[in-house]
Protein backbone atom coordinates (compact mmCIF):
# COMPACT_ATOMS: atom_id res chain seq x y z
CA UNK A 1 -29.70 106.11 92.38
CA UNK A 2 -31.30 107.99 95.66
CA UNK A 3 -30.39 111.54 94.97
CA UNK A 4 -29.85 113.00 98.98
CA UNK A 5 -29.59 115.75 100.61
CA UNK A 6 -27.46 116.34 103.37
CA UNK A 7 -28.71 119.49 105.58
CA UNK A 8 -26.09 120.61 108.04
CA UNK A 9 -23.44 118.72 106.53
CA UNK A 10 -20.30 120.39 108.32
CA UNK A 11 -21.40 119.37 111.47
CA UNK A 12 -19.46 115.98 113.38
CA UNK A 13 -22.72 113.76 112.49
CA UNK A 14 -23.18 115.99 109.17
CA UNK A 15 -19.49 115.60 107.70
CA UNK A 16 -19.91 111.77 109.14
CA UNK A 17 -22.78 111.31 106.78
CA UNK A 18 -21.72 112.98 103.96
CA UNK A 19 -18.34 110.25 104.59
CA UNK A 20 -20.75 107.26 104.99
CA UNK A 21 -22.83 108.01 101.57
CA UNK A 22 -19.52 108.79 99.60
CA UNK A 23 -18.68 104.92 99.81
CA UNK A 24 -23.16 104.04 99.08
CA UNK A 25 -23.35 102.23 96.24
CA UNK A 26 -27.07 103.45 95.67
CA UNK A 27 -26.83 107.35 96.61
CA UNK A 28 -26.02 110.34 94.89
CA UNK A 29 -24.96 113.38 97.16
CA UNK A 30 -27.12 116.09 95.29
CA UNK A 31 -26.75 118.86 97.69
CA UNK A 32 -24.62 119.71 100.67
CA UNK A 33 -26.15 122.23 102.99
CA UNK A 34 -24.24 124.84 104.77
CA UNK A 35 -24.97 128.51 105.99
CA UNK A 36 -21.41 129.00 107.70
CA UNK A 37 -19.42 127.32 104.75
CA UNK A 38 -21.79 128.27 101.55
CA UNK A 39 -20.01 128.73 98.50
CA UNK A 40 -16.83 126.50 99.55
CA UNK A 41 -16.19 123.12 98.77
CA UNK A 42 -16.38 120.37 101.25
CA UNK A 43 -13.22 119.37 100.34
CA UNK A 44 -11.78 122.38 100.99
CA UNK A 45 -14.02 122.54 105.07
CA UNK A 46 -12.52 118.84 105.81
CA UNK A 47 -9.87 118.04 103.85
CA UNK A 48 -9.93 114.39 104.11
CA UNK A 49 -12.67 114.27 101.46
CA UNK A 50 -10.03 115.62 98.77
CA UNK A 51 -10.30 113.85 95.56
CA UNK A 52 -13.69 112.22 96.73
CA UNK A 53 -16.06 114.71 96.82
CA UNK A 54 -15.27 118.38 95.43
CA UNK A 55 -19.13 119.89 95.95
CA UNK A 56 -19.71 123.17 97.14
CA UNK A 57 -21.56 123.68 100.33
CA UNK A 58 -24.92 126.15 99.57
CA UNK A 59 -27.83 127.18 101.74
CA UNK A 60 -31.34 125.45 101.34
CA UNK A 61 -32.86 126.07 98.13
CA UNK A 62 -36.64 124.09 98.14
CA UNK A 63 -37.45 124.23 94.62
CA UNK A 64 -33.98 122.45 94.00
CA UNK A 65 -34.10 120.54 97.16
CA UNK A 66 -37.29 119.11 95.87
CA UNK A 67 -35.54 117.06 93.34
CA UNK A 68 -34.09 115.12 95.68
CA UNK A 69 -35.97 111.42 96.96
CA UNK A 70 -33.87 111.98 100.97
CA UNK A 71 -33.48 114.72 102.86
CA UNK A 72 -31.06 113.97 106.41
CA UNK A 73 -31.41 117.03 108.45
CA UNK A 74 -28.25 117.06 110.71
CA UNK A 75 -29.71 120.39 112.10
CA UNK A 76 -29.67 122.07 115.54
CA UNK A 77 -32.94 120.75 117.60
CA UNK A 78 -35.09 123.52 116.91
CA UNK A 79 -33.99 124.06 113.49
CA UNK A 80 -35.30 120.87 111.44
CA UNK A 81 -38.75 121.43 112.48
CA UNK A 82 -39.09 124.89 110.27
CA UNK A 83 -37.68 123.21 107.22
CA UNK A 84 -39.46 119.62 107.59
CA UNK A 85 -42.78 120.27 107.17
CA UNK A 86 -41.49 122.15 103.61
CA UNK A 87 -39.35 119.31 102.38
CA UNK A 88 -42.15 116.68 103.23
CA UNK A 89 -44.79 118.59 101.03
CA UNK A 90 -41.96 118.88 97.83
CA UNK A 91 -42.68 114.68 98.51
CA UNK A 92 -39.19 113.95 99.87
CA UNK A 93 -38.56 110.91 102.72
CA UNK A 94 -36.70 113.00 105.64
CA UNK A 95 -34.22 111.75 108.10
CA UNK A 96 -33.88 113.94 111.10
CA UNK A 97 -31.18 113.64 113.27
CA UNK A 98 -32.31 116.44 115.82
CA UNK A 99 -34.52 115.66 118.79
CA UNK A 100 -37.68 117.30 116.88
CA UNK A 101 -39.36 114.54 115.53
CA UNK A 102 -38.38 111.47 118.24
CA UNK A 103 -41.10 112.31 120.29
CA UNK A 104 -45.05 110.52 120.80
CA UNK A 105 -45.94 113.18 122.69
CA UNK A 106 -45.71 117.40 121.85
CA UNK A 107 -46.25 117.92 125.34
CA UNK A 108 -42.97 115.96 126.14
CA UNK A 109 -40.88 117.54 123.72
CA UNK A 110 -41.60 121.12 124.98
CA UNK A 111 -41.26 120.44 128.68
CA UNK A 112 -37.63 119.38 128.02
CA UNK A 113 -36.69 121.16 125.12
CA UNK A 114 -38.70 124.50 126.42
CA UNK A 115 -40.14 125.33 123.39
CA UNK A 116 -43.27 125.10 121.35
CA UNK A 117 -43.55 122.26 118.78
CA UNK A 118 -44.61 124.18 115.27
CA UNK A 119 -45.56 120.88 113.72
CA UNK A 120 -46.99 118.20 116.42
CA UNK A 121 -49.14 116.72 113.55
CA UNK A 122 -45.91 115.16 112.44
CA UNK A 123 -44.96 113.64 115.39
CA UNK A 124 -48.38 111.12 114.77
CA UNK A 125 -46.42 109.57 111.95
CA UNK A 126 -43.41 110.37 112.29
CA UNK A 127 -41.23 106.70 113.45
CA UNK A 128 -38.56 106.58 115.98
CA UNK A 129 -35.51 105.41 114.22
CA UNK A 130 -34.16 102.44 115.88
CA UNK A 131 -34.57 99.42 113.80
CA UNK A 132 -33.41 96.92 116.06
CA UNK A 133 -37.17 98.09 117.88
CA UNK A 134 -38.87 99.75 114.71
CA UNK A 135 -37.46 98.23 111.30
CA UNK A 136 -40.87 97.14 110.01
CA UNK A 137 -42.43 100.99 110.46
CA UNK A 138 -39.23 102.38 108.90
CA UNK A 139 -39.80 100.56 105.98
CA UNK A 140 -43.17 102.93 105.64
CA UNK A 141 -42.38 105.78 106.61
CA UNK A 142 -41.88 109.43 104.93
CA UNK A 143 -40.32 110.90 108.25
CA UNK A 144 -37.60 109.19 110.98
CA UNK A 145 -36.34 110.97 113.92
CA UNK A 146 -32.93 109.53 113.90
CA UNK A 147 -32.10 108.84 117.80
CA UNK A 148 -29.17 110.32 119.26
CA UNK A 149 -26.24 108.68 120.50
CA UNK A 150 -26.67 108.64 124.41
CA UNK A 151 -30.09 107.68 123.85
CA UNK A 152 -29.38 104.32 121.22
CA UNK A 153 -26.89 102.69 123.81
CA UNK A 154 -29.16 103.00 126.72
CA UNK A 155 -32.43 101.96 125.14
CA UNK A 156 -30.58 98.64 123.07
CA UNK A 157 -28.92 97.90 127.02
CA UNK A 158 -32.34 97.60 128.65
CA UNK A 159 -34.57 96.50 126.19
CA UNK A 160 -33.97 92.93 127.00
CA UNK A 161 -34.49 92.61 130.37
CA UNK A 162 -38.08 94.78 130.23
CA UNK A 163 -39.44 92.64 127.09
CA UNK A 164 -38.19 89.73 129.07
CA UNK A 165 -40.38 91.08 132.43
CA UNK A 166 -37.25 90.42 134.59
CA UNK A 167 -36.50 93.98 135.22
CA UNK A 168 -37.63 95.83 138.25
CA UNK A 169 -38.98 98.90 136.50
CA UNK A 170 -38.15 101.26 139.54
CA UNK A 171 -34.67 102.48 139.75
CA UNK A 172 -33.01 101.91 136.97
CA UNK A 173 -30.17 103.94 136.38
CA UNK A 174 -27.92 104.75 133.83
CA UNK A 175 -24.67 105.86 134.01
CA UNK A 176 -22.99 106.91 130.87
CA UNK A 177 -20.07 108.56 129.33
CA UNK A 178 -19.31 110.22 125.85
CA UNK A 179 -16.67 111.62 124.05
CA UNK A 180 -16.44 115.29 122.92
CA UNK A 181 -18.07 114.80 119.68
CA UNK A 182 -20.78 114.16 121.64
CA UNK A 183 -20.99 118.19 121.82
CA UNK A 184 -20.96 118.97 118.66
CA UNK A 185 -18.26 121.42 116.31
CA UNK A 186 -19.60 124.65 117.69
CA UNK A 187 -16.66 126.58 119.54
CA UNK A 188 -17.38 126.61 123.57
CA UNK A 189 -15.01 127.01 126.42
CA UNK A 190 -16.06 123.80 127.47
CA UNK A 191 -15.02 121.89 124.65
CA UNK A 192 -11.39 123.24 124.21
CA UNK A 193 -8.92 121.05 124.36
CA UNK A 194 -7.05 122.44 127.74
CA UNK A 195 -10.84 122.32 129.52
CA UNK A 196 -11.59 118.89 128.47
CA UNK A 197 -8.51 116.53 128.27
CA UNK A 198 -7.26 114.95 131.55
CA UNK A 199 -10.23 114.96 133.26
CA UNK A 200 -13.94 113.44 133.51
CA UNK A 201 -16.74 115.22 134.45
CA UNK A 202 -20.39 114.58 134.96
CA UNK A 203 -23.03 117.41 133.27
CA UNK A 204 -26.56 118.02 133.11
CA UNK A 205 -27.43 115.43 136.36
CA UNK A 206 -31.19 114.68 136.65
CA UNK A 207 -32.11 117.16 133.61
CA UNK A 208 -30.50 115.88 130.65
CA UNK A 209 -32.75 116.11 127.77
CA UNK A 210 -32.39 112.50 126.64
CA UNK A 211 -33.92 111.09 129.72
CA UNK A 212 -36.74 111.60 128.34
CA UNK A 213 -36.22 109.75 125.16
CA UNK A 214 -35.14 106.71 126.70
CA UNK A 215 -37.89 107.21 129.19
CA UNK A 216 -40.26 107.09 126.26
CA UNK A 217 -38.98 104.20 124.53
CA UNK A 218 -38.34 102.05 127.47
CA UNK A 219 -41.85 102.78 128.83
CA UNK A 220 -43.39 101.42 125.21
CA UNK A 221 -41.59 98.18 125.80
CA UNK A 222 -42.37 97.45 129.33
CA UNK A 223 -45.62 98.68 128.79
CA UNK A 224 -46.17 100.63 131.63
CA UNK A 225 -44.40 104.04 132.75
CA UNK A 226 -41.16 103.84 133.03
CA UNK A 227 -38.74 106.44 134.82
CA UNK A 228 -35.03 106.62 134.80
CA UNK A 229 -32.20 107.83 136.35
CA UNK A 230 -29.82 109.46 133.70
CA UNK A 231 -26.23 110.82 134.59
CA UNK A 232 -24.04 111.77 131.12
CA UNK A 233 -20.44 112.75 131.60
CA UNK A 234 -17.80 113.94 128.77
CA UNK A 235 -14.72 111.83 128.85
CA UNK A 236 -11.37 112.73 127.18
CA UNK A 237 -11.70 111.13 124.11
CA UNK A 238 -13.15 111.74 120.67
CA UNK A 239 -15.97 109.01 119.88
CA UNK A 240 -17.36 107.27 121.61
CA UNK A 241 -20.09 106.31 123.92
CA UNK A 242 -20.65 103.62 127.38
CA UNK A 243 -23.25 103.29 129.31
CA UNK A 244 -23.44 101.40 132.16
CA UNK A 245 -26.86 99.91 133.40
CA UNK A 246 -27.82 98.89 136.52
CA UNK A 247 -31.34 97.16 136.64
CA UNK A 248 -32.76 95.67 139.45
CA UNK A 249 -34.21 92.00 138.41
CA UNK A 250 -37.65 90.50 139.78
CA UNK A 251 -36.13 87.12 140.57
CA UNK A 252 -32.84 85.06 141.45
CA UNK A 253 -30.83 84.95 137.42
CA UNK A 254 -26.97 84.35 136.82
CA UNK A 255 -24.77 85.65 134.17
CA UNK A 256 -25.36 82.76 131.49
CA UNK A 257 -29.27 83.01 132.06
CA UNK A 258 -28.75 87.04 131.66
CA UNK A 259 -26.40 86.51 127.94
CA UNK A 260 -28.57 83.72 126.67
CA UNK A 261 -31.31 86.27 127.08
CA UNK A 262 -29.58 89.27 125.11
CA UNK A 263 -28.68 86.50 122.45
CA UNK A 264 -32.13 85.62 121.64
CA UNK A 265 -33.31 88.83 121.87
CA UNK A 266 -30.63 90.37 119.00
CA UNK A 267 -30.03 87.23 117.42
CA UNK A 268 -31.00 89.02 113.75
CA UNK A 269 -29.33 92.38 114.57
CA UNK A 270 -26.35 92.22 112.79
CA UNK A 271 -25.51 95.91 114.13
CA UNK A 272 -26.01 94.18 117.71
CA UNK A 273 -22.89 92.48 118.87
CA UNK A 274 -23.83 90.15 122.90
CA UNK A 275 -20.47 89.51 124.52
CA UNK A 276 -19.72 86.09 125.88
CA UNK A 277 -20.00 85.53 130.00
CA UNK A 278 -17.34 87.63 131.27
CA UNK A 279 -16.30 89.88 127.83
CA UNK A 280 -17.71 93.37 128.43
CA UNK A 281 -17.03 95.99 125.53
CA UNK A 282 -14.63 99.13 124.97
CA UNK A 283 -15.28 102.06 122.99
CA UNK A 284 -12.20 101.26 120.85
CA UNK A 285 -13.93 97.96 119.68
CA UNK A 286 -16.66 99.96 117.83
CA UNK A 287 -15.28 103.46 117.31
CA UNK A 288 -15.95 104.08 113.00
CA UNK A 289 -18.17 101.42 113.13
CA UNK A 290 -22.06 101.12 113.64
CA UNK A 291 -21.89 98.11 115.80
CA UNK A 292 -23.32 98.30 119.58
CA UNK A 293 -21.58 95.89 121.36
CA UNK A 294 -23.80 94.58 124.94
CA UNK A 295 -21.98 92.71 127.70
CA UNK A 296 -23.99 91.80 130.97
CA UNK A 297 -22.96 90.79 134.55
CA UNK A 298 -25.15 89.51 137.33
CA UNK A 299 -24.90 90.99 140.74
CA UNK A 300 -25.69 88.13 142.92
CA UNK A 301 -26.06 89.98 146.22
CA UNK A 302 -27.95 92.42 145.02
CA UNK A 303 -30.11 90.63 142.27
CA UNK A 304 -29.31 93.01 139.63
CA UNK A 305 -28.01 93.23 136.22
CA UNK A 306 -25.24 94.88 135.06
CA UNK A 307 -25.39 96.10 131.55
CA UNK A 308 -22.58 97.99 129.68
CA UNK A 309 -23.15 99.02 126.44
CA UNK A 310 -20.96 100.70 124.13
CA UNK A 311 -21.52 102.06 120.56
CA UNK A 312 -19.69 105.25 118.39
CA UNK A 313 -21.63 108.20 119.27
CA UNK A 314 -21.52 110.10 115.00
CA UNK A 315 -22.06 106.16 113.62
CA UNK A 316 -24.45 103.97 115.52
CA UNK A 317 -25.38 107.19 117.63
CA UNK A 318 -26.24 109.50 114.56
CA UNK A 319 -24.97 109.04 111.08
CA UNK A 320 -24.49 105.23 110.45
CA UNK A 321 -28.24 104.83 111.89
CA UNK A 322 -29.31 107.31 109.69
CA UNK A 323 -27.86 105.48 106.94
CA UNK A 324 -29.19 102.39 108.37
CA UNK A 325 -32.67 103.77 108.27
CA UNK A 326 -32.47 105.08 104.91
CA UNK A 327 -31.45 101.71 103.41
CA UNK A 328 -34.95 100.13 105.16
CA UNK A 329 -37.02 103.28 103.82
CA UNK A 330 -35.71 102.19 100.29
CA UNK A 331 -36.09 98.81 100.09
CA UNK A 332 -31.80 97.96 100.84
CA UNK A 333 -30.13 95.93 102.89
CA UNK A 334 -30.04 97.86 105.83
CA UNK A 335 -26.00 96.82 105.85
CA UNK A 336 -25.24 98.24 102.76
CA UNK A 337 -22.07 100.99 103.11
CA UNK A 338 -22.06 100.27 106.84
CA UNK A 339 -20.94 96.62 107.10
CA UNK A 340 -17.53 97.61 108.33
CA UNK A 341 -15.06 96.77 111.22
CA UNK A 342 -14.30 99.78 113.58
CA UNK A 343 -10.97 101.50 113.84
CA UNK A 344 -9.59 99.84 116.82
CA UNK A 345 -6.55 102.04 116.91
């Protein structure tokens, strides 16, 4: 058995995770980490885990941490990177699910985070977690930053068209939407339920912190610099995310050209889901699931491609891929406790 531990577990992508592992076949949940909830039991912090997991919540102890092979670190960004370093010398693999350790570059990470990087050494081997782009250096690695949810749906929406050198790599934009998850379980005025039901509403335009992650990993596969334009906006809903791409192509394409393109290029993602000509996805069709569903439309007019992507933002967009990436960094199928249908309703 993988003995884990889950660091931040009360969070939304923490208490998603420690859901997700209760059902592995292969994982023991050794320790459940919690400052704001030590000494309670989990069951007793979210009741729906009642007569499946009774542990008590404690704060980090290394020494017993260190008996543990995985260490998920569903941490404020900021946070993981003064406990990382630690858990990586007691020999334990670590899964981060902040944005400390997604990064090629230090120098990126503290112009849009706006703080020092303690440990840029790591971020030489540490692997960006997306396996649809990166499964064969997950298998190797000791250290993942687990990519967020915004960032997952936008990369896997492009990536075709700039492998495929159809894309215009000016101007592409992405407009996206997420549900108040999205922000986390700390308490904000912005988040209760009066401020953020019946109405839409667009945050953080042109500075939003994940630009630069996509930025980074879109850049890698086109192979030359690549800059976005990134607009996120909180819906009122729980999970889920949708992005909608718009990508300017290089030549004359049509819709079947566009899906027989996306086909080939997920054709052995199981987690990747290409709609048929004229299918574009919903949020409810992957919400509790870690499927990313992709539909595309051509723009004929204006020779551009219109991709909408859609994925739930604590599966796909946090826990389930850090699930998914544990099962490659142990030798698993990478399906295994995550090959389910979403809730629908």
């Amino acid at each position: 058995m993988i003995k884990a531990a889950v660091l931040g577990a009360t969070g939304y992508a923490g208490i998603e995770l420690v859901r997700l592992l209760t059902n592995h076949p292969e994982v023991s949940i050794e320790i459940l980490g919690s400052q704001s909830f030590a000494g309670q039991k989990i069951s007793d912090v979210y009741q729906n885990l009642r007569h499946i997991l009774e542990k008590e919540c404690e704060e980090l102890d290394l020494e017993k941490a260190a008996r543990c092979d995985v260490a998920f670190t569903a941490l404020p960004h900021g946070a993981s990177k003064t406990v990382i370093p630690s858990l990586l010398d007691k020999g334990l693999k670590v899964i981060d699910l902040s944005g400390d350790y997604r990064y090629d570059d230090a120098a990126v990470y503290e112009k849009w985070y706006g703080e020092k990087h303690s440990s840029p050494e790591l971020l030489k081997e540490s692997v960006y977690g997306l396996p649809e782009l990166h499964r064969e250096k997950i298998k190797k690695a000791r250290l993942i930053g687990n990519p967020g949810c915004y960032t997952t749906c936008s990369i896997l929406g492009a990536a075709p068209l700039l492998a495929g050198k159809i894309a215009e790599t000016k101007n592409i934009i992405v407009d996206a939407k997420s549900g108040v998850t999205g922000a986390g379980r700390g308490l904000s005025l912005q988040n209760h339920f009066c401020e953020c039901t019946e109405t839409t509403k667009a945050y953080k335009v042109t500075n939003h912190r994940h630009t630069s992650e996509i930025e980074q990993e879109l850049s890698n596969i086109a192979g030359e610099p690549i800059i976005i334009s990134f607009t996120p906006h909180l819906i009122p809903q729980k999970r889920g995310i949708l992005s909608t791409i718009y990508v300017n192509l290089n030549r004359p394409s049509s819709a079947e050209e566009l899906v027989e393109m996306y086909k080939e290029f997920y054709k052995d993602e199981f987690f990747v889901r290409v709609k048929e000509v004229g299918e574009l996805p919903e949020t409810k069709h992957v919400a509790g699931s870690n499927f990313v569903d992709i539909g595309v439309c051509y723009d004929k007019r204006l020779q551009r491609a219109v991709v909408v992507s859609a994925l739930d933002n604590i599966v796909k967009g946090a826990a389930g891929q850090a699930v998914q990436n544990m099962n490659l960094m142990f030798g698993l199928d990478e399906k295994t406790a995550l090959a389910n249908a979403g809730f629908y309703l």
